[in-house]
Protein backbone atom coordinates (compact mmCIF):
# COMPACT_ATOMS: atom_id res chain seq x y z
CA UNK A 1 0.00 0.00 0.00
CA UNK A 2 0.92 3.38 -0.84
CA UNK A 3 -0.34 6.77 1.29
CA UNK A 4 0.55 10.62 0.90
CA UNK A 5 -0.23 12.50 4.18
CA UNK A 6 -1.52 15.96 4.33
CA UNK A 7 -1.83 17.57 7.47
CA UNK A 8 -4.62 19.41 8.52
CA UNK A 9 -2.71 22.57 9.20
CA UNK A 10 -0.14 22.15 5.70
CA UNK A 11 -3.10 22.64 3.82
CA UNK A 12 -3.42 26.30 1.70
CA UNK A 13 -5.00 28.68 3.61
CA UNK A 14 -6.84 32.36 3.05
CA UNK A 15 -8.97 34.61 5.67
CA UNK A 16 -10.89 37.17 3.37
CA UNK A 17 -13.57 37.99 6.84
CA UNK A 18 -16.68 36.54 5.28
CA UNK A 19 -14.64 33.54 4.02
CA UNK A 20 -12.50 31.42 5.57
CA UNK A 21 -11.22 28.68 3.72
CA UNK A 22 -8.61 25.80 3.11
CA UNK A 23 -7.21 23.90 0.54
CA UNK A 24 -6.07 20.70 0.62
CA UNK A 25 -4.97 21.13 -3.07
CA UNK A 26 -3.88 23.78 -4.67
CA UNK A 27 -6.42 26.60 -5.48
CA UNK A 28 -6.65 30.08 -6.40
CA UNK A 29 -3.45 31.56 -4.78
CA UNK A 30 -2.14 28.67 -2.91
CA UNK A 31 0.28 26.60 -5.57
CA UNK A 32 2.09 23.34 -3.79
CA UNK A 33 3.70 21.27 -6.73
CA UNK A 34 3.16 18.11 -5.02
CA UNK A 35 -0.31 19.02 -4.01
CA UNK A 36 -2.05 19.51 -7.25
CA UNK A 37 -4.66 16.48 -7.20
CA UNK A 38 -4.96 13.00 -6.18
CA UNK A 39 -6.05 11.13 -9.45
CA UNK A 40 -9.24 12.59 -10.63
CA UNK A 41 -10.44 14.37 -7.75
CA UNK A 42 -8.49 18.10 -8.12
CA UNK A 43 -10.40 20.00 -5.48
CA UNK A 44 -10.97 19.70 -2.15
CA UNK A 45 -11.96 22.88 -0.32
CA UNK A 46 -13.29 23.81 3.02
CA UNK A 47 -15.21 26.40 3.60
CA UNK A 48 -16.90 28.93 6.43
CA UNK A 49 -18.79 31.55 5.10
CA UNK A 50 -20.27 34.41 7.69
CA UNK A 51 -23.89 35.59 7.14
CA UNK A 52 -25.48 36.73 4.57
CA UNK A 53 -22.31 36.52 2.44
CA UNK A 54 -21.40 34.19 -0.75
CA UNK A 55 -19.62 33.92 -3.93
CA UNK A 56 -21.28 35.81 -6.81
CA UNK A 57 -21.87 34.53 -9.76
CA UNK A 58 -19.60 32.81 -11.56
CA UNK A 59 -18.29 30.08 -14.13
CA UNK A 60 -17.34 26.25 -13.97
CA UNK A 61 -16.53 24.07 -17.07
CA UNK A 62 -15.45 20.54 -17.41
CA UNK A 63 -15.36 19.60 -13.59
CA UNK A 64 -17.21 17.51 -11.47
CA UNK A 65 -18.48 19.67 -8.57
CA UNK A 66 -20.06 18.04 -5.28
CA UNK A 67 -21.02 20.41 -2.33
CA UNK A 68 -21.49 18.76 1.09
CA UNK A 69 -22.65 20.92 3.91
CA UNK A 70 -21.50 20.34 7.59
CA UNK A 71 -23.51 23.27 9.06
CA UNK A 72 -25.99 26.09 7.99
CA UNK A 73 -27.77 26.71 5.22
CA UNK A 74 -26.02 26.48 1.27
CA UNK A 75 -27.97 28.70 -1.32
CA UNK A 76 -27.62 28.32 -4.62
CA UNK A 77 -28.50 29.23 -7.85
CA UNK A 78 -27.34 28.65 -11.72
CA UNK A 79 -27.75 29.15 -15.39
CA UNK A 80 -29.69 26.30 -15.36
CA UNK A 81 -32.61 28.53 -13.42
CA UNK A 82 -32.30 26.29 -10.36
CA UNK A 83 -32.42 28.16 -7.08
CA UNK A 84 -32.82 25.96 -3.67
CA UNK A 85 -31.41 25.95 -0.05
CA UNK A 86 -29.60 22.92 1.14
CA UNK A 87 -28.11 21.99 4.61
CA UNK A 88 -26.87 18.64 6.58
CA UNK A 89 -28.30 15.98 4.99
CA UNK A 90 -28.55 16.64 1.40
CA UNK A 91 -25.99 17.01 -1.15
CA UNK A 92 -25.23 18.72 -4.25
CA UNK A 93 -23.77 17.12 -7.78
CA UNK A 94 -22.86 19.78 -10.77
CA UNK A 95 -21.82 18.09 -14.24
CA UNK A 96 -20.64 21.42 -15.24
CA UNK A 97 -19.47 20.10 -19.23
CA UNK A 98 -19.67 22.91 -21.23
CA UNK A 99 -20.22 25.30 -19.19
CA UNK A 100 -22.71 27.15 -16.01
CA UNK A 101 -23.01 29.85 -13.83
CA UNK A 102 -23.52 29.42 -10.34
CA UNK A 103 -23.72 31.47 -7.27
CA UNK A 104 -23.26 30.09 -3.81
CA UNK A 105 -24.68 32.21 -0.07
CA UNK A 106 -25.23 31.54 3.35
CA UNK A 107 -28.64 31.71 3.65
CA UNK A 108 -28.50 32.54 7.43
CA UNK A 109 -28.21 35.98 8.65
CA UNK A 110 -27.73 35.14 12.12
CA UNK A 111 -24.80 31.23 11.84
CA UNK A 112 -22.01 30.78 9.97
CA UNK A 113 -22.32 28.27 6.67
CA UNK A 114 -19.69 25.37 6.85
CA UNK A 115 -19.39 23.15 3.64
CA UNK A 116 -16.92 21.56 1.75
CA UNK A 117 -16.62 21.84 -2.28
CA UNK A 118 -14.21 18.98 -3.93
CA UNK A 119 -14.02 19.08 -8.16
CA UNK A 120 -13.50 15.81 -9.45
CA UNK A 121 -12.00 15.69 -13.52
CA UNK A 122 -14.45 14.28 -15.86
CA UNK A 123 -14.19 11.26 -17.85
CA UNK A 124 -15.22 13.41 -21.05
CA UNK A 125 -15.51 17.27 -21.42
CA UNK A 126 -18.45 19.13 -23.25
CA UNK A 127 -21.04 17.44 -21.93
CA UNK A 128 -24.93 19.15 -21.16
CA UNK A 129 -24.66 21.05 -17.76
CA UNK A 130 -26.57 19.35 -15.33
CA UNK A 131 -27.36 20.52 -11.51
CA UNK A 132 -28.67 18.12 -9.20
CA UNK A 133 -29.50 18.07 -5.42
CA UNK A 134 -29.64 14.89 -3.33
CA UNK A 135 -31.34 13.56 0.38
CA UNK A 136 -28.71 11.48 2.03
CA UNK A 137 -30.16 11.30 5.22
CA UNK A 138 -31.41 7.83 4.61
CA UNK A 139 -28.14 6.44 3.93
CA UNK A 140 -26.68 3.98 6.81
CA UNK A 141 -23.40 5.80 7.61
CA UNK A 142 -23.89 4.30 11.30
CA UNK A 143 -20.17 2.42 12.22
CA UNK A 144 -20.26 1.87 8.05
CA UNK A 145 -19.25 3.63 4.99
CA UNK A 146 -22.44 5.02 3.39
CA UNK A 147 -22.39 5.90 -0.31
CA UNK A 148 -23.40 8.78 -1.66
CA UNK A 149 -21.96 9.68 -4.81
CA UNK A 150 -21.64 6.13 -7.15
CA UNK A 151 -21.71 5.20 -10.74
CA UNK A 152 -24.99 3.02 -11.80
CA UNK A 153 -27.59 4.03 -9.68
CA UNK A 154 -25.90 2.65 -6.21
CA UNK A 155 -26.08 5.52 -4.49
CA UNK A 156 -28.03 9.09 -4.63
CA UNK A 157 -25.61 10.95 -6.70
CA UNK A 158 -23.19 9.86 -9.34
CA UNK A 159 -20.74 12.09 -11.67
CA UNK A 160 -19.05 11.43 -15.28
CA UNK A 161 -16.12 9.66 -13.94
CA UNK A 162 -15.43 6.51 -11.59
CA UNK A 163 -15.96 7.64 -8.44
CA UNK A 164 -17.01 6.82 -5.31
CA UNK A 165 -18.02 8.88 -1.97
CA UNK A 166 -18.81 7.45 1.34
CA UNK A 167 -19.25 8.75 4.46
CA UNK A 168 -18.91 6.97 7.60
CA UNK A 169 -20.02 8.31 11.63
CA UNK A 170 -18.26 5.98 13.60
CA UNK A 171 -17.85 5.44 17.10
CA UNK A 172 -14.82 5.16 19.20
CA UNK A 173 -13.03 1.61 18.95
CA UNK A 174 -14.78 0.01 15.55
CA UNK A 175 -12.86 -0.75 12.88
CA UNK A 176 -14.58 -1.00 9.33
CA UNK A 177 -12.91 -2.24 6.09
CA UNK A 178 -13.03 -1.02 2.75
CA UNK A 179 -12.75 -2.03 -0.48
CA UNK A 180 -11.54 -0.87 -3.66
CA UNK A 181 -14.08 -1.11 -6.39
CA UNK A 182 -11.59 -1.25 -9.08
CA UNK A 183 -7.86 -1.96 -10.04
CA UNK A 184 -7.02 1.33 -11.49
CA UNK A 185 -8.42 3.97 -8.71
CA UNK A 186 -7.26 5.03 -5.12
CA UNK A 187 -8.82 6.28 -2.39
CA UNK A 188 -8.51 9.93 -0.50
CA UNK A 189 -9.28 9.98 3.09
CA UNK A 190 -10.72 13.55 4.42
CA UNK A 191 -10.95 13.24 8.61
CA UNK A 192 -14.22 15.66 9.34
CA UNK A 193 -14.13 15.04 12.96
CA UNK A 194 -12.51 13.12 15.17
CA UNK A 195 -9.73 10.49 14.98
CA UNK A 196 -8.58 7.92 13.21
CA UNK A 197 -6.09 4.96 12.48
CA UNK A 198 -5.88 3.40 8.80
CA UNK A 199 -3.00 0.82 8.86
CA UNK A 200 -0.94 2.28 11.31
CA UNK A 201 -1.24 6.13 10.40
CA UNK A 202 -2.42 8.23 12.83
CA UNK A 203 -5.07 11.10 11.47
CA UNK A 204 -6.87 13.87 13.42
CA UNK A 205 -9.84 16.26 12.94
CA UNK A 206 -9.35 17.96 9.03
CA UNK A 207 -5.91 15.85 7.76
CA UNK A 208 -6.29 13.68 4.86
CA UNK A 209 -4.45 10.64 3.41
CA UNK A 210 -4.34 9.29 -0.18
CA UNK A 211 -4.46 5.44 -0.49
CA UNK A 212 -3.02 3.36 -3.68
CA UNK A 213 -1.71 0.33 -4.49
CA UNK A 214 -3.58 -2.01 -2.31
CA UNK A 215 -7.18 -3.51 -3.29
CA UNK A 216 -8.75 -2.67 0.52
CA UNK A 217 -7.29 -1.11 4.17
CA UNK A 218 -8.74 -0.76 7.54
CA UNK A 219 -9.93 2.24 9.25
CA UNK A 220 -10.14 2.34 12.70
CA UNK A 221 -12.11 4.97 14.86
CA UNK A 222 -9.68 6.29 17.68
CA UNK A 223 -12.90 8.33 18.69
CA UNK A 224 -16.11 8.92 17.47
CA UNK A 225 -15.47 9.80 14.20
CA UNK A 226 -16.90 11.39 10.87
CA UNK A 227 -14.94 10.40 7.38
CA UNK A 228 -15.72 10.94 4.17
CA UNK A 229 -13.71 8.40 1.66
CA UNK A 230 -13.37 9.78 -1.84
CA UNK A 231 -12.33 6.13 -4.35
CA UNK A 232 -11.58 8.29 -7.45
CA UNK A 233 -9.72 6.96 -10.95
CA UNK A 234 -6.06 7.58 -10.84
CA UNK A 235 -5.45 9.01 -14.24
């Protein structure tokens, strides 16, 4: 098995007052040559955004973009004349091909909106924009890995590209395999809360930890924990 470690606190980082946000790649003006994606998925951002505030309209093309919010309320609208709030529980999926607009607020004028944003490469480009939102509270993520993002149907959401995204609340002292769906992809491992052990590594609230070359690892909950595991094509 093969890892890559990145810290919690290595990760690019920018405090503009109504957003404060990291990158565990590199993004806008953070640049780390040995941080510029993990296979397909090229963006992993995470985001607090004070009240009332947002990014303004503006472009995506050719990237797989899935919003997951960990507090407050997401609003968004697009090109596509969709406009909806979303918060804890549901997701959001943007094919964004050839090309959309988008805006993205905190719909709360009184708590802070905490989310992250990760941008996965397609598997072709120019495809038909396509915004969808998705209710994951159903999903078992209880001491298991939950999917929510999954080619064929297996899950809520899926995306142009082989890709998988689970998300796991676990409670202190359970361990929980995983498997590998396919030869050719690895997995990224993005520690919410809490901490973990996968094969010996240590990880804490925010660090993350690519996986390759092995077909299935163990992650181990070294207290209650919430992980997200992100099984993307290495290309």
């Amino acid at each position: 098995m093969k890892t890559v470690i990145d810290r919690a606190n290595t990760r690019g980082h920018a405090d503009y007052g109504w957003l404060n946000t990291w990158h565990t790649f590199s993004f806008a003006d953070y640049y780390n040559p040995q941080r510029i994606h993990f296979g397909a998925l090229r963006v992993l951002n995470d985001d607090t955004v004070t009240p009332g505030m947002g990014f303004d309209t503006h472009p995506h093309k050719n990237m797989e973009v899935i919003s997951i919010p960990l507090k407050g309320y997401l609003r968004h609208g697009d090109s596509l004349e969709h406009s909806e709030v979303i918060s804890p529980g549901d997701i959001q999926v943007m094919s964004t091909g050839s090309g959309i607009y988008h805006s993205e607020f905190n719909d709360s004028k009184t708590e802070n909106l905490e989310f992250l944003q990760i941008w996965v490469i397609p598997r072709v480009n120019n495809t038909k924009p396509v915004y969808k939102s998705y209710d994951i509270r159903q999903v078992d993520m209880k001491n298991r890995f939950g999917y929510i993002v999954a080619p064929h149907g297996t899950a809520p959401g899926g995306i142009l590209q082989d890709a998988w995204f689970a998300l796991g609340k676990l409670e202190k002292g359970k361990k929980i395999g995983y498997h590998l769906h396919q030869k050719n992809t690895g997995v990224y491992c993005f520690v919410i809360e809490g901490e973990i052990c996968i094969e010996g590594t240590d990880l804490s609230r925010r660090d993350g930890m690519g996986i390759t070359e092995t077909d299935h690892f163990q992650v181990e909950a070294r207290s209650e924990a919430y992980v997200l595991l992100i099984e993307v094509a290495m290309i």
